[in-house]
N, C-alpha and C. Protein backbone atom coordinates (compact mmCIF):
# COMPACT_ATOMS: atom_id res chain seq x y z
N UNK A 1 -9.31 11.06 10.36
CA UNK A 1 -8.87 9.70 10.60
C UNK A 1 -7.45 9.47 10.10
N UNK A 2 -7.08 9.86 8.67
CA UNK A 2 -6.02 9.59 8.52
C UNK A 2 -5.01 11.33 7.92
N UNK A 3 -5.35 11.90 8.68
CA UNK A 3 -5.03 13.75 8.62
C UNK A 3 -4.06 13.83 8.64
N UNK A 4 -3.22 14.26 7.26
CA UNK A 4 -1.59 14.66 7.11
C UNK A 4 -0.93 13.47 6.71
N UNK A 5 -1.51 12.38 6.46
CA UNK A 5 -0.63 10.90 5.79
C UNK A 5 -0.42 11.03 4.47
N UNK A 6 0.72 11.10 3.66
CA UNK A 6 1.40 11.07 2.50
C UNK A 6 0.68 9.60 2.09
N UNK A 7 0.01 9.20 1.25
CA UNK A 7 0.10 7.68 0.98
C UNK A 7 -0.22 7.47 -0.29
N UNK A 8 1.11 6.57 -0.61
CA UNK A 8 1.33 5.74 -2.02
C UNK A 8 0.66 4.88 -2.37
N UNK A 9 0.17 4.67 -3.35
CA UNK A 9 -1.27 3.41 -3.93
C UNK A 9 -0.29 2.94 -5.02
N UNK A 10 -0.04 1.77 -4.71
CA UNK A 10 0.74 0.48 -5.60
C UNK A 10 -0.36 -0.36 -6.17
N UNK A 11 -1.09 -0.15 -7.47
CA UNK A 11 -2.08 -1.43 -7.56
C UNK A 11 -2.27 -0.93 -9.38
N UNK A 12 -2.07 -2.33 -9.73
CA UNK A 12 -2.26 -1.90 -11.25
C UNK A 12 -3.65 -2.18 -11.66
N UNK A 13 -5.27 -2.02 -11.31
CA UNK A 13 -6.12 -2.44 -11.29
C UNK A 13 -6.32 -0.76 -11.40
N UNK A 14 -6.94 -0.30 -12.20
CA UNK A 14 -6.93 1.08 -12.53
C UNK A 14 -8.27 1.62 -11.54
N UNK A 15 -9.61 0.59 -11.57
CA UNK A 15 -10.57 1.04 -10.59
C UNK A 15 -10.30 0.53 -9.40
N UNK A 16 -9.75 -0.21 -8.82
CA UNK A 16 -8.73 -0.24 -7.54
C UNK A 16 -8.55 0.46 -7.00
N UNK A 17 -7.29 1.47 -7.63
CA UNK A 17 -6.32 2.39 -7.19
C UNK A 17 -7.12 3.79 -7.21
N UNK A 18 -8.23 3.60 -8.09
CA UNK A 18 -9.38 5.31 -8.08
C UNK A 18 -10.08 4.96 -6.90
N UNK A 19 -10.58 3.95 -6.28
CA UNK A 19 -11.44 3.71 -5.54
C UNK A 19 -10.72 4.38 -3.80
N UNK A 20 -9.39 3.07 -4.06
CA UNK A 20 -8.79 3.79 -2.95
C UNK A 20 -8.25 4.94 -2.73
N UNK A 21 -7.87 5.28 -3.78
CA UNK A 21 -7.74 7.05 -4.09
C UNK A 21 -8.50 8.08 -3.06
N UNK A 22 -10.11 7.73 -3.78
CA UNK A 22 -11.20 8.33 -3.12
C UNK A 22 -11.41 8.57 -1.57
N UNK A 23 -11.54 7.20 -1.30
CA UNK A 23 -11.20 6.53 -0.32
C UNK A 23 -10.69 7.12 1.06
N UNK A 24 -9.25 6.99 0.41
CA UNK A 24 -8.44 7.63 0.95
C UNK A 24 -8.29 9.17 1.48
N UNK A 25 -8.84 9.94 0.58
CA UNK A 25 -8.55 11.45 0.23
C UNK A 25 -9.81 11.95 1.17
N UNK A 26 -11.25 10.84 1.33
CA UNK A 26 -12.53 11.32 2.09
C UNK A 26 -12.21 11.15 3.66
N UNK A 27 -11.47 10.05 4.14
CA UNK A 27 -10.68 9.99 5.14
C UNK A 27 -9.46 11.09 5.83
N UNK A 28 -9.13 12.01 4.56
CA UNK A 28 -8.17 13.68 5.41
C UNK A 28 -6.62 12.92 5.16
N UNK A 29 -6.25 12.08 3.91
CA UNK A 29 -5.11 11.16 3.57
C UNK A 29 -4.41 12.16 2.65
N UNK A 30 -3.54 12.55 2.24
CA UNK A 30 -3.37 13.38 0.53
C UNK A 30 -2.52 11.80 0.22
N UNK A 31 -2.94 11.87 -1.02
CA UNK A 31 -2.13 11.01 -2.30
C UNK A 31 -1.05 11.59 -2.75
N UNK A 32 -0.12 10.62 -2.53
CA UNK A 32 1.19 10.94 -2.99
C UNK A 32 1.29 10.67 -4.45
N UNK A 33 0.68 9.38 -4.61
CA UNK A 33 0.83 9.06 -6.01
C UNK A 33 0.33 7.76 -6.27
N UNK A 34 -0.25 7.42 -7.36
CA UNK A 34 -0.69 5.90 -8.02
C UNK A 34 0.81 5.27 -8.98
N UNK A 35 0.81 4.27 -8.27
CA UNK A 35 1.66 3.35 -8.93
C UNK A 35 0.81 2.22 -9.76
N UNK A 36 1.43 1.73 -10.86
CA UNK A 36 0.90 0.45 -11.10
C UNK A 36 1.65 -0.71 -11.60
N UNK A 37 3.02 -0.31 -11.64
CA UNK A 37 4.09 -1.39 -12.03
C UNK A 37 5.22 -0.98 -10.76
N UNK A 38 5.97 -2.19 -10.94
CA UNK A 38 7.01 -2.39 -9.74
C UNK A 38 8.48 -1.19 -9.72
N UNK A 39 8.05 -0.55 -11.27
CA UNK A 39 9.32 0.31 -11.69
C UNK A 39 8.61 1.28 -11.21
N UNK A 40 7.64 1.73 -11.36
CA UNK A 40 6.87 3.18 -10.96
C UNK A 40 6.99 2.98 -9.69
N UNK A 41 6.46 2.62 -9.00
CA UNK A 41 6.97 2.44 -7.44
C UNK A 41 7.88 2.86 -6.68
N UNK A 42 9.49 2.19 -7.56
CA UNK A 42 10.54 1.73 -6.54
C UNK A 42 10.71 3.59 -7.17
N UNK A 43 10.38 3.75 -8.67
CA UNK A 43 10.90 5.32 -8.75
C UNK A 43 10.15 6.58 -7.99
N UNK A 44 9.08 6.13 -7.36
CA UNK A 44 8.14 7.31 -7.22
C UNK A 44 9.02 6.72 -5.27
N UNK A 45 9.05 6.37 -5.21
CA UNK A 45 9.75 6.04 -3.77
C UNK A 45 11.18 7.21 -3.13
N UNK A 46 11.59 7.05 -4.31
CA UNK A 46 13.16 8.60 -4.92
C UNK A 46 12.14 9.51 -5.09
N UNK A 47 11.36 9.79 -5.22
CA UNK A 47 11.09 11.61 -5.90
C UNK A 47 10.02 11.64 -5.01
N UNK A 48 9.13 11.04 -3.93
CA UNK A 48 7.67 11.36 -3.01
C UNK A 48 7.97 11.65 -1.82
N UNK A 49 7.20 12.43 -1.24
CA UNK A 49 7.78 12.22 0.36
C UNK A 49 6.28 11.76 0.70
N UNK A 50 6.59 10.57 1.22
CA UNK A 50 5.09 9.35 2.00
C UNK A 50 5.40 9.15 3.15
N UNK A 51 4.45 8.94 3.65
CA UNK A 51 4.09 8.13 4.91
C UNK A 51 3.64 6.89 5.24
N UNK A 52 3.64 6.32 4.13
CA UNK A 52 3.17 4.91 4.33
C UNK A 52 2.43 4.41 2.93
N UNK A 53 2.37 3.46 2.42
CA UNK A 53 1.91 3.19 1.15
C UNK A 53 1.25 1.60 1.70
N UNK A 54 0.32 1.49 0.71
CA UNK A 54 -0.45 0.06 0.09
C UNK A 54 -0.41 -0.16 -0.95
N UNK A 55 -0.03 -1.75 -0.82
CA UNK A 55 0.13 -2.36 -1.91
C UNK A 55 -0.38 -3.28 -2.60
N UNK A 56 -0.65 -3.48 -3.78
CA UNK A 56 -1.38 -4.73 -4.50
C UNK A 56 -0.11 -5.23 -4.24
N UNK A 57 -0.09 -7.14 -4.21
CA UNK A 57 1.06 -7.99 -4.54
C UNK A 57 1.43 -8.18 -5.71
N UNK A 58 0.57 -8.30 -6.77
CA UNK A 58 0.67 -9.12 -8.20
C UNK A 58 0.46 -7.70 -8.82
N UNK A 59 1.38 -7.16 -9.56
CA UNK A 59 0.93 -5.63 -10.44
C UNK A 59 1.68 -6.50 -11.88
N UNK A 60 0.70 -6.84 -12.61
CA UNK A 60 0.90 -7.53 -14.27
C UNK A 60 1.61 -8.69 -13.69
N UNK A 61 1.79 -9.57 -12.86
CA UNK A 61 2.45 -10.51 -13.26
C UNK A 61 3.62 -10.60 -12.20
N UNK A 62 4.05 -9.63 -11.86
CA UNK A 62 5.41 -9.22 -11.36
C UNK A 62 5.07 -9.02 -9.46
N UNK A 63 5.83 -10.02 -8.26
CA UNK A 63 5.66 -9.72 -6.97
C UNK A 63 6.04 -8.23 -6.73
N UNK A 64 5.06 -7.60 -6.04
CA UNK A 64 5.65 -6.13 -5.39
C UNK A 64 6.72 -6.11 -4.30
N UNK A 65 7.47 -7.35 -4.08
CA UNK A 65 8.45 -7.93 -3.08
C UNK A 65 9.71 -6.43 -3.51
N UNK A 66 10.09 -5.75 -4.59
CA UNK A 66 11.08 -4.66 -4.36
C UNK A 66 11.05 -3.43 -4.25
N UNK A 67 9.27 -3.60 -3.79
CA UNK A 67 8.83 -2.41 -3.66
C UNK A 67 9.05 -2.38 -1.67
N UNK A 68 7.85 -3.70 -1.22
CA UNK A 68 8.00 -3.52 -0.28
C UNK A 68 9.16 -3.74 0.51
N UNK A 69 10.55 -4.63 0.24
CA UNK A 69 11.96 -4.70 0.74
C UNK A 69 12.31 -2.95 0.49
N UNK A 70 11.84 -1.95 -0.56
CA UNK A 70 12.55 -0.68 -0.46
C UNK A 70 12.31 -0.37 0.76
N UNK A 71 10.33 -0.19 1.18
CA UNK A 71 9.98 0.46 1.78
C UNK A 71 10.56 0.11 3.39
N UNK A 72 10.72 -1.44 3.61
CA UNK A 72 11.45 -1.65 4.86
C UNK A 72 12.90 -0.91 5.59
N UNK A 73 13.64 -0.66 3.90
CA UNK A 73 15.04 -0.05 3.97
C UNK A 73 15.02 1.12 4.72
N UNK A 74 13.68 1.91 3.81
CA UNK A 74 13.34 3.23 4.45
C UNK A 74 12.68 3.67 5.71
N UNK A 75 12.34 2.52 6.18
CA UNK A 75 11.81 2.10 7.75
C UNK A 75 10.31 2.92 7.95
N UNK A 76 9.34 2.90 6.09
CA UNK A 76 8.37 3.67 5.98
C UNK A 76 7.38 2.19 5.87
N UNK A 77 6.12 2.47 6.82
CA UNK A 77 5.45 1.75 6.88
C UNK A 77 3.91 1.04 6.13
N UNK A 78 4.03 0.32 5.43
CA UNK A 78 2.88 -0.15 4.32
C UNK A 78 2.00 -1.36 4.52
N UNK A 79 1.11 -1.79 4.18
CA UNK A 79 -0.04 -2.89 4.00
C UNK A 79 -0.06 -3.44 2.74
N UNK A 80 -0.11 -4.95 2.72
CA UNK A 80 -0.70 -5.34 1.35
C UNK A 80 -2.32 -5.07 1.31
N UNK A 81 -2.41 -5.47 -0.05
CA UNK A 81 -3.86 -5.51 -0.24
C UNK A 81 -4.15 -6.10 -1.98
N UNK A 82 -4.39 -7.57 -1.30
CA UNK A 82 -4.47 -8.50 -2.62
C UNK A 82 -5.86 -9.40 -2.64
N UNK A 83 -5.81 -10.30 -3.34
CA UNK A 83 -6.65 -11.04 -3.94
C UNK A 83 -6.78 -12.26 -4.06
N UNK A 84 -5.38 -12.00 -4.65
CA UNK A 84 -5.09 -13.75 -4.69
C UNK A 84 -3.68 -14.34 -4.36
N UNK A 85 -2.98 -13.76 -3.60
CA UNK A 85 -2.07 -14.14 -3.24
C UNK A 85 -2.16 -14.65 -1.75
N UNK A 86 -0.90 -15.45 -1.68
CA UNK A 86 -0.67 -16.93 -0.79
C UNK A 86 -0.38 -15.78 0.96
N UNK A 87 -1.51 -15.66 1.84
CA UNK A 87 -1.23 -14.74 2.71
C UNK A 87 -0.09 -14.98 3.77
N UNK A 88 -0.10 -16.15 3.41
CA UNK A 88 1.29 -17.17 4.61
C UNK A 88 2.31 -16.66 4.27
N UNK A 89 2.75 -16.40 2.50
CA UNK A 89 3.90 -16.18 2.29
C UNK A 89 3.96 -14.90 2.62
N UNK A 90 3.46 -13.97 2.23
CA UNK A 90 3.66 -12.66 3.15
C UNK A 90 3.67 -12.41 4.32
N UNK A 91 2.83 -12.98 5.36
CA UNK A 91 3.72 -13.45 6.87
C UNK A 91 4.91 -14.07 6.92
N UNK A 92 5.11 -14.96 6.13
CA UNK A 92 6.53 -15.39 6.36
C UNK A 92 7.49 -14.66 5.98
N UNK A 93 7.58 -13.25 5.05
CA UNK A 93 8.48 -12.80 4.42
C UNK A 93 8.63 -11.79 5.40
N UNK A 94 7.32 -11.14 5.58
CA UNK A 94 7.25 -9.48 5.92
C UNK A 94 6.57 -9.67 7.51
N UNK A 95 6.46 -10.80 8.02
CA UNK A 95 6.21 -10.92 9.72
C UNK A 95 4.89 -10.03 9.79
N UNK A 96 4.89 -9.14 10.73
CA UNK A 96 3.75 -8.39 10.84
C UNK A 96 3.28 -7.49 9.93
N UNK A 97 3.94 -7.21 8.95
CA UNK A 97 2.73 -6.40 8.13
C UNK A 97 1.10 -6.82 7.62
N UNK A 98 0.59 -6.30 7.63
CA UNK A 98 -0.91 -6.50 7.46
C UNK A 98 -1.62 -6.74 6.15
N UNK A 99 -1.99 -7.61 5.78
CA UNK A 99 -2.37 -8.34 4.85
C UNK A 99 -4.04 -8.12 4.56
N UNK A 100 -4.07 -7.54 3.80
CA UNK A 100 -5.62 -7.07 3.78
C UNK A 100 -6.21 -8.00 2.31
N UNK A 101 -7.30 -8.31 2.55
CA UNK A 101 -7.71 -10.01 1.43
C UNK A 101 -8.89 -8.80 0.75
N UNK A 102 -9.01 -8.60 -0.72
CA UNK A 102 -9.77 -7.77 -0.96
C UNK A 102 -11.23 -8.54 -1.57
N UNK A 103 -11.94 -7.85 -1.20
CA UNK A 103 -12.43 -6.65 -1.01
C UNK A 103 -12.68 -6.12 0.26
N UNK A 104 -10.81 -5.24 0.64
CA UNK A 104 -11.53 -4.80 2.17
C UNK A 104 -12.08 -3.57 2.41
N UNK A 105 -12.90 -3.71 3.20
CA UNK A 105 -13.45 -2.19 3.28
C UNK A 105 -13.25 -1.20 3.95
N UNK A 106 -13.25 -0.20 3.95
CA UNK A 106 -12.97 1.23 4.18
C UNK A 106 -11.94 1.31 5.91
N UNK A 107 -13.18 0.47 6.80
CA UNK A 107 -12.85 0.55 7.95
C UNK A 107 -11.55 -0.10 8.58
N UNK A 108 -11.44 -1.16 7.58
CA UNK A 108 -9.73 -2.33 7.43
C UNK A 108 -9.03 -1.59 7.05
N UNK A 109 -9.02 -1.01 5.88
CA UNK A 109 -7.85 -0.54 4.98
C UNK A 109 -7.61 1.01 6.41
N UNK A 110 -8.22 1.90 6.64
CA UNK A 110 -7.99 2.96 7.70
C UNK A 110 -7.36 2.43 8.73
N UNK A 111 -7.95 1.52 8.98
CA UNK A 111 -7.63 0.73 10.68
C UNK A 111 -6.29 0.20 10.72
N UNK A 112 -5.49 -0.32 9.29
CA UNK A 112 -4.36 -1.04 8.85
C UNK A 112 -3.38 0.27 8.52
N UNK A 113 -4.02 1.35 8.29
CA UNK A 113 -2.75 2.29 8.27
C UNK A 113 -2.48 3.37 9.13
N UNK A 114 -3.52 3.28 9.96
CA UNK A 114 -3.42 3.78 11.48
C UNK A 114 -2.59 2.93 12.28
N UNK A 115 -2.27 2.02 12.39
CA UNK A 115 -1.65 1.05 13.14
C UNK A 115 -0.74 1.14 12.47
N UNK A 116 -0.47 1.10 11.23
CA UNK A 116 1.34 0.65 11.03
C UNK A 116 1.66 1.95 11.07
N UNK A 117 1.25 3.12 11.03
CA UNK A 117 1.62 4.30 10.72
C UNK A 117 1.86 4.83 12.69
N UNK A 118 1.14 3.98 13.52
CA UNK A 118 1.09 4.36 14.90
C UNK A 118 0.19 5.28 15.18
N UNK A 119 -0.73 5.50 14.60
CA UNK A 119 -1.85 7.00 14.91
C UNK A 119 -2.98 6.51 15.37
């Protein structure tokens, strides 16, 4: 389903980011790497080669807004995936990216990075 995708996990929720880990990796995904702050991110962004990453919005406090403006720069394609954040404002910022309201399940989160990824 998702065979040969590099993908970055942005989420500071430690069973979160294992879950989708799993997740991910049972789907044919390799993990590039777990992020959980906005600095680990923008740095693991310089040193990974990905294919597409998901993101928590809120990691401690702090919007993942310079994570995902990097990833636009790099014209590499990502999903949120929050909780409690305002889903309008992320349409209004980021237009079509895909906004996943958690707890989504397996078949959303695949289905959301097949599509932005084009596969």
């Amino acid at each position: 389903m998702l065979d040969d995708l590099n993908i970055l996990i942005v989420e500071d929720e430690a069973l979160v980011a294992l879950d989708l880990s799993m997740m991910l990796e049972d789907c044919g995904a390799e993990v590039s790497g777990l992020c959980c702050t906005v600095e680990e991110a923008v740095a693991a962004l310089g040193a990974k080669d990905i294919d597409a990453a998901i993101l928590d919005v809120d990691l401690r406090g702090k919007p993942v807004f310079p994570v995902a403006d990097r990833l636009r720069e790099m014209n590499l394609p990502f999903v949120f995936h929050t909780g409690r954040y305002d889903t309008k404002t992320l349409t209004d910022r980021y237009g079509d990216v895909p906004v996943l309201v958690k707890p989504a399940g397996e078949d959303s989160i695949v289905s959301a990075l097949r599509a932005a990824t084009h596969r």
